[in-house]
N, C-alpha and C. Protein backbone atom coordinates (compact mmCIF):
# COMPACT_ATOMS: atom_id res chain seq x y z
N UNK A 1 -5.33 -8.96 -26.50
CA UNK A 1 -4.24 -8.02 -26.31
C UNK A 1 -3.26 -8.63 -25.31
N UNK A 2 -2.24 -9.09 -25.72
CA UNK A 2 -1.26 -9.91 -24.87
C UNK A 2 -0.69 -8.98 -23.80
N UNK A 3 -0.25 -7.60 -24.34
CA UNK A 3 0.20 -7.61 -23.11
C UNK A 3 -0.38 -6.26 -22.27
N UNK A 4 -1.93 -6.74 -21.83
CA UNK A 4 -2.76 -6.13 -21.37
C UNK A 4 -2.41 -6.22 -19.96
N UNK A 5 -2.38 -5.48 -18.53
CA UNK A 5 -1.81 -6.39 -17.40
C UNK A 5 -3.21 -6.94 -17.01
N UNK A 6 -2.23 -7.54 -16.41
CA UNK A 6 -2.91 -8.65 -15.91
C UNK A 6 -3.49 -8.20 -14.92
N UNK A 7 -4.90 -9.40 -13.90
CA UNK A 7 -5.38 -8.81 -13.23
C UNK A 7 -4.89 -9.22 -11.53
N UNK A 8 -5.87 -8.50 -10.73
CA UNK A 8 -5.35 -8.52 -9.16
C UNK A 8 -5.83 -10.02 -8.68
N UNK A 9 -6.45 -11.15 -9.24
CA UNK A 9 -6.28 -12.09 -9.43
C UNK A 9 -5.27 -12.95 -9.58
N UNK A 10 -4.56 -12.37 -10.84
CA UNK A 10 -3.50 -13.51 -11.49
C UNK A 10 -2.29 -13.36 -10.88
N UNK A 11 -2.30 -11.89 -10.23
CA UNK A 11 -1.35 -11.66 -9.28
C UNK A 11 -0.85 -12.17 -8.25
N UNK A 12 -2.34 -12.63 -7.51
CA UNK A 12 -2.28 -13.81 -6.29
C UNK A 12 -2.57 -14.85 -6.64
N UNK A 13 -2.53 -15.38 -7.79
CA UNK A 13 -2.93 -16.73 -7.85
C UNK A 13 -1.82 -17.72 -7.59
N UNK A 14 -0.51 -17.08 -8.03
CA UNK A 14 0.55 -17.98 -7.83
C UNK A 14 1.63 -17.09 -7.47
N UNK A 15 2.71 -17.34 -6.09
CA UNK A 15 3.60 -16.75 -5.55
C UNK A 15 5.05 -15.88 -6.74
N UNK A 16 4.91 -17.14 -7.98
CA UNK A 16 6.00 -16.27 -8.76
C UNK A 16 5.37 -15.35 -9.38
N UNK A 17 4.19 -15.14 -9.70
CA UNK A 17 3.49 -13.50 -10.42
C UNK A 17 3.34 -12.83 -9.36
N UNK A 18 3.35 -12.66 -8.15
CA UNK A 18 3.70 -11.82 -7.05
C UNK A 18 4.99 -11.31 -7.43
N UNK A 19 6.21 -12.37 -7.31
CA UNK A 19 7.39 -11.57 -7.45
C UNK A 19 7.79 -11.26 -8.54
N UNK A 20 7.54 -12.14 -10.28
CA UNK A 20 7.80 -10.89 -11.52
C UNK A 20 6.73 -10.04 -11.66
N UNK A 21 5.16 -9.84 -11.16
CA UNK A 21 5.51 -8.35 -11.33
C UNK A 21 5.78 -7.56 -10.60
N UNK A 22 6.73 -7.76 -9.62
CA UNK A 22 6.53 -6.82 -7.86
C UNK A 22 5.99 -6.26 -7.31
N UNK A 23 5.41 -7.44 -7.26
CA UNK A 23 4.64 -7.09 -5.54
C UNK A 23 3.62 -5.99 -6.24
N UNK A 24 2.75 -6.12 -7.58
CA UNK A 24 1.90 -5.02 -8.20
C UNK A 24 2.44 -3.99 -8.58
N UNK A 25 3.52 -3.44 -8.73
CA UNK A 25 4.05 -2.52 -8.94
C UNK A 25 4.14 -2.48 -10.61
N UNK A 26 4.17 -3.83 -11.28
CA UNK A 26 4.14 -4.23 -12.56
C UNK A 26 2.82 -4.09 -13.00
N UNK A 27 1.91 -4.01 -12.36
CA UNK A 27 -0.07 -3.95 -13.01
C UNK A 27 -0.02 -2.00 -13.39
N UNK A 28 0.77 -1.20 -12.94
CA UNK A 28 0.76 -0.44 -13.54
C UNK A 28 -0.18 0.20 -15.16
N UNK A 29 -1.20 0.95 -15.58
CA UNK A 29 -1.23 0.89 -16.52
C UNK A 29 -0.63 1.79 -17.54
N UNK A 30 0.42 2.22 -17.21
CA UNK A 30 1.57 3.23 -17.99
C UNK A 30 2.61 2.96 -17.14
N UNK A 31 3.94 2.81 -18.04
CA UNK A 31 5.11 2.83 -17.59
C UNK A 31 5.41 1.82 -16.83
N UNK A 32 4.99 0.37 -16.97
CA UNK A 32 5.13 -0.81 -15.72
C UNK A 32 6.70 -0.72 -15.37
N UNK A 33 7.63 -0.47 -16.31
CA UNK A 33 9.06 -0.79 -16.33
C UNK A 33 9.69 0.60 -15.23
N UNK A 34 9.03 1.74 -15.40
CA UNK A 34 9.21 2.81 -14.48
C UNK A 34 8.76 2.80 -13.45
N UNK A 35 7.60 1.73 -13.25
CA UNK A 35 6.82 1.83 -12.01
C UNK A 35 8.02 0.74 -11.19
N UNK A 36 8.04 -0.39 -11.70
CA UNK A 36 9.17 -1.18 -11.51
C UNK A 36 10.28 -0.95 -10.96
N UNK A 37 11.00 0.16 -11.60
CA UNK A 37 12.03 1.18 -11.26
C UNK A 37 12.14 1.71 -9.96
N UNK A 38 10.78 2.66 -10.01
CA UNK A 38 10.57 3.25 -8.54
C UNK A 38 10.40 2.53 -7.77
N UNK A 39 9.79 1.26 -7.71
CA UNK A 39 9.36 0.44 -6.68
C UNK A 39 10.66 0.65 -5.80
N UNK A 40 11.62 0.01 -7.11
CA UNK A 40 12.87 -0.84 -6.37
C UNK A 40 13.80 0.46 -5.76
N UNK A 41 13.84 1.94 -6.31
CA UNK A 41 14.08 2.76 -5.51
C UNK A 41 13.49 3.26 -4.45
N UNK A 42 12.20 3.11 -3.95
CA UNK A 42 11.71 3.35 -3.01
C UNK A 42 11.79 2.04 -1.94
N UNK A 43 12.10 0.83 -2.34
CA UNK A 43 12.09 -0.27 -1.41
C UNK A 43 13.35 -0.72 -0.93
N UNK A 44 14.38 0.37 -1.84
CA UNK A 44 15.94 -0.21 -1.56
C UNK A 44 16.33 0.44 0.15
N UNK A 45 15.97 1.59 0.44
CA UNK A 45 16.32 1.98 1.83
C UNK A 45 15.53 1.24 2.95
N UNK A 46 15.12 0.46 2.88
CA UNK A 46 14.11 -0.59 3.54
C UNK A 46 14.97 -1.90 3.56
N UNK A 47 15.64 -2.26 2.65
CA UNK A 47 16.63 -3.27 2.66
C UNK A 47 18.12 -3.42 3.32
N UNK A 48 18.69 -2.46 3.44
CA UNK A 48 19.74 -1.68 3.02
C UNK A 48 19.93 -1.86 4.49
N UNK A 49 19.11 -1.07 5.49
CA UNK A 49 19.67 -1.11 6.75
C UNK A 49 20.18 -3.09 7.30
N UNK A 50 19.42 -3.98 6.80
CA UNK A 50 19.49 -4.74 7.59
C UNK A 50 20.36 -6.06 6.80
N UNK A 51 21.59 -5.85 5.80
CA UNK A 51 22.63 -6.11 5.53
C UNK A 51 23.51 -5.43 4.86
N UNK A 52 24.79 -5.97 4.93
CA UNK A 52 26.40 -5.57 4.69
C UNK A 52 26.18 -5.52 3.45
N UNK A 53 27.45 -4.90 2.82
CA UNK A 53 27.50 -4.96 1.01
C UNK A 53 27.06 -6.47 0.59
N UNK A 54 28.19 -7.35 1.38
CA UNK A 54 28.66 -8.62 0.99
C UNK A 54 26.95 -9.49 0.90
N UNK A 55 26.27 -9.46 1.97
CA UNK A 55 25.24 -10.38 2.31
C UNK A 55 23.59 -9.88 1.45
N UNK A 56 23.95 -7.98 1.03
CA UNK A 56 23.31 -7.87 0.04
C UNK A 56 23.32 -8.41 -1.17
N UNK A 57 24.59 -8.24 -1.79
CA UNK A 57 25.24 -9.05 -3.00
C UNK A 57 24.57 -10.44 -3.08
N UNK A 58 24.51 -10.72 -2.22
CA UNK A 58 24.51 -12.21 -1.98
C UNK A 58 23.33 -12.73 -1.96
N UNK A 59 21.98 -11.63 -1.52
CA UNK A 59 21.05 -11.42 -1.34
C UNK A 59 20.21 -10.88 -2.61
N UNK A 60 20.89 -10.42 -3.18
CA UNK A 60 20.41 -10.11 -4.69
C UNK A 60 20.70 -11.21 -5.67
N UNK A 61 21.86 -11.72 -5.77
CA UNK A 61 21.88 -13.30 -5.97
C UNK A 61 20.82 -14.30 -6.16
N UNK A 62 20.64 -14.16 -5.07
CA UNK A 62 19.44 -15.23 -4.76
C UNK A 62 18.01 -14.44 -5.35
N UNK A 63 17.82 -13.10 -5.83
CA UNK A 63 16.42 -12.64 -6.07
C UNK A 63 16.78 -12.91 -7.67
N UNK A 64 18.28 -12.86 -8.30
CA UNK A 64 17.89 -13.14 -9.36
C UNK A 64 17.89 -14.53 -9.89
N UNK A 65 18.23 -15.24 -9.10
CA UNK A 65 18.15 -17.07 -9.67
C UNK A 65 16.52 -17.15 -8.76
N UNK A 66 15.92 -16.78 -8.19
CA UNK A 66 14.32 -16.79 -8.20
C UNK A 66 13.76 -15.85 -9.17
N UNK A 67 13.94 -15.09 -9.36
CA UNK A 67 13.40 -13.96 -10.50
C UNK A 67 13.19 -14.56 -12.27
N UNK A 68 14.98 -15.46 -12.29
CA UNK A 68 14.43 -16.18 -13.45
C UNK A 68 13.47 -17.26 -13.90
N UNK A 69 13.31 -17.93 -12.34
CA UNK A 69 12.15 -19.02 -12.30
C UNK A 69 10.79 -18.68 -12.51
N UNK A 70 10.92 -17.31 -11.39
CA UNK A 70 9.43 -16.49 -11.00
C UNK A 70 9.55 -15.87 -12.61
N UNK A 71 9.71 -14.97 -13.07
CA UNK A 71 9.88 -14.58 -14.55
C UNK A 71 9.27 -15.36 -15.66
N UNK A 72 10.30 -16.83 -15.49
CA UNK A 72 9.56 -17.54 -16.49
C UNK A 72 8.69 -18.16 -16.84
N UNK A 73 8.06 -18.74 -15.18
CA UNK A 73 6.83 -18.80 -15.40
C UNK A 73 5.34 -18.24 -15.55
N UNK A 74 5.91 -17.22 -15.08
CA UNK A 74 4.87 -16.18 -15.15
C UNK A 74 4.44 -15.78 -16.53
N UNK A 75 5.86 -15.79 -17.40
CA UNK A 75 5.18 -14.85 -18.90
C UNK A 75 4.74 -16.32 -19.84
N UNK A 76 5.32 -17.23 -19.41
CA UNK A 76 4.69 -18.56 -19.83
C UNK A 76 3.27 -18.23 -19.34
N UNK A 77 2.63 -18.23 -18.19
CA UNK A 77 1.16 -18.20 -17.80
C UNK A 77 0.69 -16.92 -18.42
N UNK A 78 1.13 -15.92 -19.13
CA UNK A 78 0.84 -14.73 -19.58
C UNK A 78 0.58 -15.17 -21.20
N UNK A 79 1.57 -15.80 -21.50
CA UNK A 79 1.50 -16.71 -23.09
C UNK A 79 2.74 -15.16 -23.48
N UNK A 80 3.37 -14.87 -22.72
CA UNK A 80 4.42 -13.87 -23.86
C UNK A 80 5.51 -13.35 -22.52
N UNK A 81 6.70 -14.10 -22.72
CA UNK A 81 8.05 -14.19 -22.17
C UNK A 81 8.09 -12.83 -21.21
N UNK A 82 8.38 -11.89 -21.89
CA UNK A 82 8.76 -10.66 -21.47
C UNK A 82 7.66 -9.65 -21.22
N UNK A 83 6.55 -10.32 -20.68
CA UNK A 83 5.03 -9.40 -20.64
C UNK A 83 5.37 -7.92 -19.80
N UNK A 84 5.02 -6.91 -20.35
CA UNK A 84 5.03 -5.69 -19.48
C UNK A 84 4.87 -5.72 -18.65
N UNK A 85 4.15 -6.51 -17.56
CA UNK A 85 3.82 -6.45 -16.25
C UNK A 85 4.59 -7.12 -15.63
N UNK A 86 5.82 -7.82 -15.81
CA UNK A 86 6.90 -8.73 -15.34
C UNK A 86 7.97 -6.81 -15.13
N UNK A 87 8.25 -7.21 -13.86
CA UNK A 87 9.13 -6.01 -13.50
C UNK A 87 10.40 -6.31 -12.77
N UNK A 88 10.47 -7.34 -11.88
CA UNK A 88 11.33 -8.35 -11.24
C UNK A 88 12.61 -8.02 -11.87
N UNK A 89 12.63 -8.08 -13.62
CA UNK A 89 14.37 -8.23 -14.42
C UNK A 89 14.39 -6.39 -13.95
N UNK A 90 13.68 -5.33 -13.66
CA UNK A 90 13.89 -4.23 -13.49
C UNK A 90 14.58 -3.77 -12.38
N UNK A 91 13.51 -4.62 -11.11
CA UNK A 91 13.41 -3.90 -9.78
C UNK A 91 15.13 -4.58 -9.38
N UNK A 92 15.46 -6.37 -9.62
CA UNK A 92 16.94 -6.54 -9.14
C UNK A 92 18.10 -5.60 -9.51
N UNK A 93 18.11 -5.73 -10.37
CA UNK A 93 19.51 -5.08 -11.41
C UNK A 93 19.77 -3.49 -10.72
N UNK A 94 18.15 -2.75 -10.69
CA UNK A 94 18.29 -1.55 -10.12
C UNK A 94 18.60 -1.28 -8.87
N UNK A 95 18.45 -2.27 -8.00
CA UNK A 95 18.73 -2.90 -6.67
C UNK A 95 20.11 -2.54 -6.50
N UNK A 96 21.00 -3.69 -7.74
CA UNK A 96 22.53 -3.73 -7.54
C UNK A 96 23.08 -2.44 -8.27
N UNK A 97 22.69 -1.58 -8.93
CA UNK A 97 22.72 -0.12 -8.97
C UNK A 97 23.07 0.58 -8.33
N UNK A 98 21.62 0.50 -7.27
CA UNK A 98 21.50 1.32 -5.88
C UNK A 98 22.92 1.22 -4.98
N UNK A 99 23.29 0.00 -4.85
CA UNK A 99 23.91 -0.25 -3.81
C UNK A 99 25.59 0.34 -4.11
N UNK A 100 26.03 0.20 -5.20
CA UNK A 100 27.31 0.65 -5.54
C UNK A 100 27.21 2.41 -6.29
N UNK A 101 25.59 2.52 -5.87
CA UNK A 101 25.57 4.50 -6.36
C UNK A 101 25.85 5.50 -5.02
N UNK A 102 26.49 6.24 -5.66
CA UNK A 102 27.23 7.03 -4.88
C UNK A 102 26.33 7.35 -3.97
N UNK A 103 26.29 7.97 -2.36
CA UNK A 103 25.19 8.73 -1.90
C UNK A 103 24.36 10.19 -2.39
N UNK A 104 23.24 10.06 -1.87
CA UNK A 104 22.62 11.43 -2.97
C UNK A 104 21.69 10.89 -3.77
N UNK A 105 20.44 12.09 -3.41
CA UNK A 105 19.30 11.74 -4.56
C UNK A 105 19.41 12.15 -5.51
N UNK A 106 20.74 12.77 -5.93
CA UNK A 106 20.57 13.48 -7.47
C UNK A 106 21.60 12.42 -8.31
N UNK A 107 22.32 11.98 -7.54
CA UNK A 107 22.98 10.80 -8.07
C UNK A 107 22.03 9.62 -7.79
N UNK A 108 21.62 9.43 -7.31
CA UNK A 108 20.15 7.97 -7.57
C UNK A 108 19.51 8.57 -8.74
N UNK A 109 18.95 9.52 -8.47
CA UNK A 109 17.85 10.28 -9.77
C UNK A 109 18.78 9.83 -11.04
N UNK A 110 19.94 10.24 -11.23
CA UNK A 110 20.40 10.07 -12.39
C UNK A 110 20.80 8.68 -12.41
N UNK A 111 20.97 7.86 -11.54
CA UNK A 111 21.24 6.42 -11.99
C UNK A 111 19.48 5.85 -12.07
N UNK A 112 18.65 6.53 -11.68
CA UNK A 112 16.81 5.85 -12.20
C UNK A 112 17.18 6.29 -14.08
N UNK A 113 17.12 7.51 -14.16
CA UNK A 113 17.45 8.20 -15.81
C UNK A 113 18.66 7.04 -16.54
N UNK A 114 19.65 6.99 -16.24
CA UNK A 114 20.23 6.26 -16.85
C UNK A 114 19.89 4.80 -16.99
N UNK A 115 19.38 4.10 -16.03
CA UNK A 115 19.14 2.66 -15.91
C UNK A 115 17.58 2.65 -17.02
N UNK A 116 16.99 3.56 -16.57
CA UNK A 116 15.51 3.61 -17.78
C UNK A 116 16.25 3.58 -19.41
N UNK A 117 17.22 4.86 -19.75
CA UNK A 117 17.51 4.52 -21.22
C UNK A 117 17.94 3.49 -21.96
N UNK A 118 19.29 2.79 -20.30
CA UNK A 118 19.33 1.88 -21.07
C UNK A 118 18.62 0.54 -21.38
N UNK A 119 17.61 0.40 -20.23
CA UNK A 119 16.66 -0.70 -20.56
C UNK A 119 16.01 -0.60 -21.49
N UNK A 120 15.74 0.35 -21.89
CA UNK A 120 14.64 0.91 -22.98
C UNK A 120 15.54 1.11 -24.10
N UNK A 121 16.47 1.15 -24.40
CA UNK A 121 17.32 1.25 -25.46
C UNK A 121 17.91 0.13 -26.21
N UNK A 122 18.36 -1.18 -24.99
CA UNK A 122 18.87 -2.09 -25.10
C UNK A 122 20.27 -2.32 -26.27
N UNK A 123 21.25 -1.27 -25.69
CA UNK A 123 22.27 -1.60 -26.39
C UNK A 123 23.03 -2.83 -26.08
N UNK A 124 23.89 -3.75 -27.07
CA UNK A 124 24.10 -4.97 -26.96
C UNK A 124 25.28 -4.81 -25.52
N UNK A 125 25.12 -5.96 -25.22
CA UNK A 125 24.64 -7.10 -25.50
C UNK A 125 23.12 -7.45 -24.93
N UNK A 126 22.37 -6.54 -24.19
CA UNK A 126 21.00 -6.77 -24.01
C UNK A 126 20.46 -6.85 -24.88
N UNK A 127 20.76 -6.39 -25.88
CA UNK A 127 19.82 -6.76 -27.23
C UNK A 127 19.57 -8.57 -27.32
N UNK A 128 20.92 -8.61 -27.22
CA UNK A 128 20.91 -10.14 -27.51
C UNK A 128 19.55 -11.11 -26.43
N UNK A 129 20.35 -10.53 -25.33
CA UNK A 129 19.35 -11.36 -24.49
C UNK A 129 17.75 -11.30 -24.83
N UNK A 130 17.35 -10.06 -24.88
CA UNK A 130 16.06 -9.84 -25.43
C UNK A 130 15.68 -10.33 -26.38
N UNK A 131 16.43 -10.44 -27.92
CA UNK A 131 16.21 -10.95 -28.70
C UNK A 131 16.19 -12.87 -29.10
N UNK A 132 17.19 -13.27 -28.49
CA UNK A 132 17.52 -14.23 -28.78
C UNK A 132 16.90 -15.70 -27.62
N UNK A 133 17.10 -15.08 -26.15
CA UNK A 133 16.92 -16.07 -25.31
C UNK A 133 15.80 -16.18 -24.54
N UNK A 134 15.07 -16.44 -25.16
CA UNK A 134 13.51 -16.54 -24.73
C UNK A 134 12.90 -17.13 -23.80
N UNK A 135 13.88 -17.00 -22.41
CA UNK A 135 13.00 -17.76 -21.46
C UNK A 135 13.58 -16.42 -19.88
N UNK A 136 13.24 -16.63 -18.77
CA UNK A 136 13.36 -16.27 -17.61
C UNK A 136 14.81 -15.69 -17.61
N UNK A 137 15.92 -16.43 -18.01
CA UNK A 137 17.32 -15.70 -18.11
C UNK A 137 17.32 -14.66 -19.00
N UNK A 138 17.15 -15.16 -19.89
CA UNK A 138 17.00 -13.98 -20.67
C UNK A 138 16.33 -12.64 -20.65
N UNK A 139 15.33 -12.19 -19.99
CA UNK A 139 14.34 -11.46 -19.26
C UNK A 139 15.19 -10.64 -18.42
N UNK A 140 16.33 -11.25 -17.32
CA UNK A 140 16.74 -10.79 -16.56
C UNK A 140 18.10 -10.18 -16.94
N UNK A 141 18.65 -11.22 -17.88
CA UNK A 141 19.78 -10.55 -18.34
C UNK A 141 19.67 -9.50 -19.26
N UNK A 142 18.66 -9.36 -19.63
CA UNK A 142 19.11 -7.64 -20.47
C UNK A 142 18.86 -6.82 -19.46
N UNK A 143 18.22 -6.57 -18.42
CA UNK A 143 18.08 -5.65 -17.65
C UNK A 143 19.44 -5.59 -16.63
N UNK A 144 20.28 -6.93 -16.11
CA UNK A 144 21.55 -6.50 -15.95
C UNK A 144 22.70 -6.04 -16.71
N UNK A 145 22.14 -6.47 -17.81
CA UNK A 145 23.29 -5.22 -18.59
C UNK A 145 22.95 -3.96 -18.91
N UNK A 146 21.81 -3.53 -18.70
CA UNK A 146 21.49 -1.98 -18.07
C UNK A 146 21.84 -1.29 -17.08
N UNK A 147 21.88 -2.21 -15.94
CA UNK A 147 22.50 -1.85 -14.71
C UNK A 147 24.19 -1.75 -14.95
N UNK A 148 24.60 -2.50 -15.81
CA UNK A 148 26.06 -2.83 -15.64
C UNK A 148 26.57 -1.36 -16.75
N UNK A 149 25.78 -1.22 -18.00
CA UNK A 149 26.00 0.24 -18.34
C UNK A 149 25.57 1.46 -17.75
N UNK A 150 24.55 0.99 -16.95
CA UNK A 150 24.35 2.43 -15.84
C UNK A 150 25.28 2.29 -14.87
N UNK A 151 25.81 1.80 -14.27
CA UNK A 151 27.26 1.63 -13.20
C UNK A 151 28.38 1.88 -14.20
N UNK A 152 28.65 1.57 -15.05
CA UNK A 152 29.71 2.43 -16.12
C UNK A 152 29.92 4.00 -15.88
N UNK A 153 28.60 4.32 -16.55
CA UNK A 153 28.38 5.74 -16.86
C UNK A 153 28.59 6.26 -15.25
N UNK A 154 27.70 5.85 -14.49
CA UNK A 154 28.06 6.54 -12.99
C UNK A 154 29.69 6.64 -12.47
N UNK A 155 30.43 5.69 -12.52
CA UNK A 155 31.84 5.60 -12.53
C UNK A 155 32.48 6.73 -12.62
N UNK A 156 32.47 6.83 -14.54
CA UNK A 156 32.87 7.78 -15.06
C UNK A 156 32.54 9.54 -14.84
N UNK A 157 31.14 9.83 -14.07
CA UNK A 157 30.42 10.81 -14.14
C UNK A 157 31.28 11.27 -12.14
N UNK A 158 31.39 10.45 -11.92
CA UNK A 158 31.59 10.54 -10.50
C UNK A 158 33.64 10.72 -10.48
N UNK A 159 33.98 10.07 -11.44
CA UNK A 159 35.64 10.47 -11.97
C UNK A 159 35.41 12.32 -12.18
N UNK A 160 34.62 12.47 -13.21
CA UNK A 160 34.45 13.69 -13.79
C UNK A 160 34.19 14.75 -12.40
N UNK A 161 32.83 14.93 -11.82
CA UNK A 161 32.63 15.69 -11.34
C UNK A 161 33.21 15.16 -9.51
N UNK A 162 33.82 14.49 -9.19
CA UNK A 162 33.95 14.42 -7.86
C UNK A 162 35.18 14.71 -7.56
């Protein structure tokens, strides 16, 4: 069963399956991609105090050019690219979400709801990535274009009601 998770072993065996599946948050056995989710909403106010927009940005940057390394080797050692327990393409993207969502847990709540459909939906161009590019970038890039249609929709929802 490929994409059975993996165990608390394979987790520590090597530093990049620590960080695609975060930090365990990916061994989940339901919902790894939601568990993923929450992680990164529960770990974002922990970050947050101790840089600027700019040095976050910048800082997320750097988690996703490690994320695609950590990512790809990991579902390589898994034997399947995009293994459920890889959460990393989840927890960044939702990261850079967080940071440009309005204040408010009902506006986070609805950017967790929106960022879940669209990962789980994968309207293009994530499709593409998912479908087509089968390595660590690819992994990560459909989940930023979830984020980038959940920052759409928030935009617009925040035009509407604010």
């Amino acid at each position: 069963m490929p994409d059975a998770a993996p165990s608390l072993r394979f987790l520590l065996a090597h530093p990049a399956h620590l960080i695609a599946c975060g930090f365990g948050s990916g061994l989940s056995p339901r919902a790894p991609g939601t568990a993923g989710t929450l992680f990164a909403w529960a770990s974002f106010p922990l970050l947050r105090p101790w840089m600027n927009d700019f040095e976050l940005l910048g800082f997320l940057a750097l988690c996703f050019v490690i994320g695609v390394a950590a990512v790809h080797k990991t579902g390589r050692d898994l034997g399947v690219i995009d293994h459920a327990s890889i959460v990393w393409d989840e927890i960044v993207p939702f990261w850079l979400v967080l940071l440009f969502c309005p204040p408010g847990w009902l506006w986070q709540a609805t950017a967790c709801a929106l960022f879940r459909l669209f990962d789980i939906g994968k309207p293009q161009p994530a499709r593409y990535f998912d479908e087509q590019v089968k390595n660590g970038f690819g992994v990560m890039c459909d989940d930023l274009v979830a984020a980038a249609y959940t920052l759409l929709v928030l935009a617009v929802l925040r035009f509407i009601f604010a």
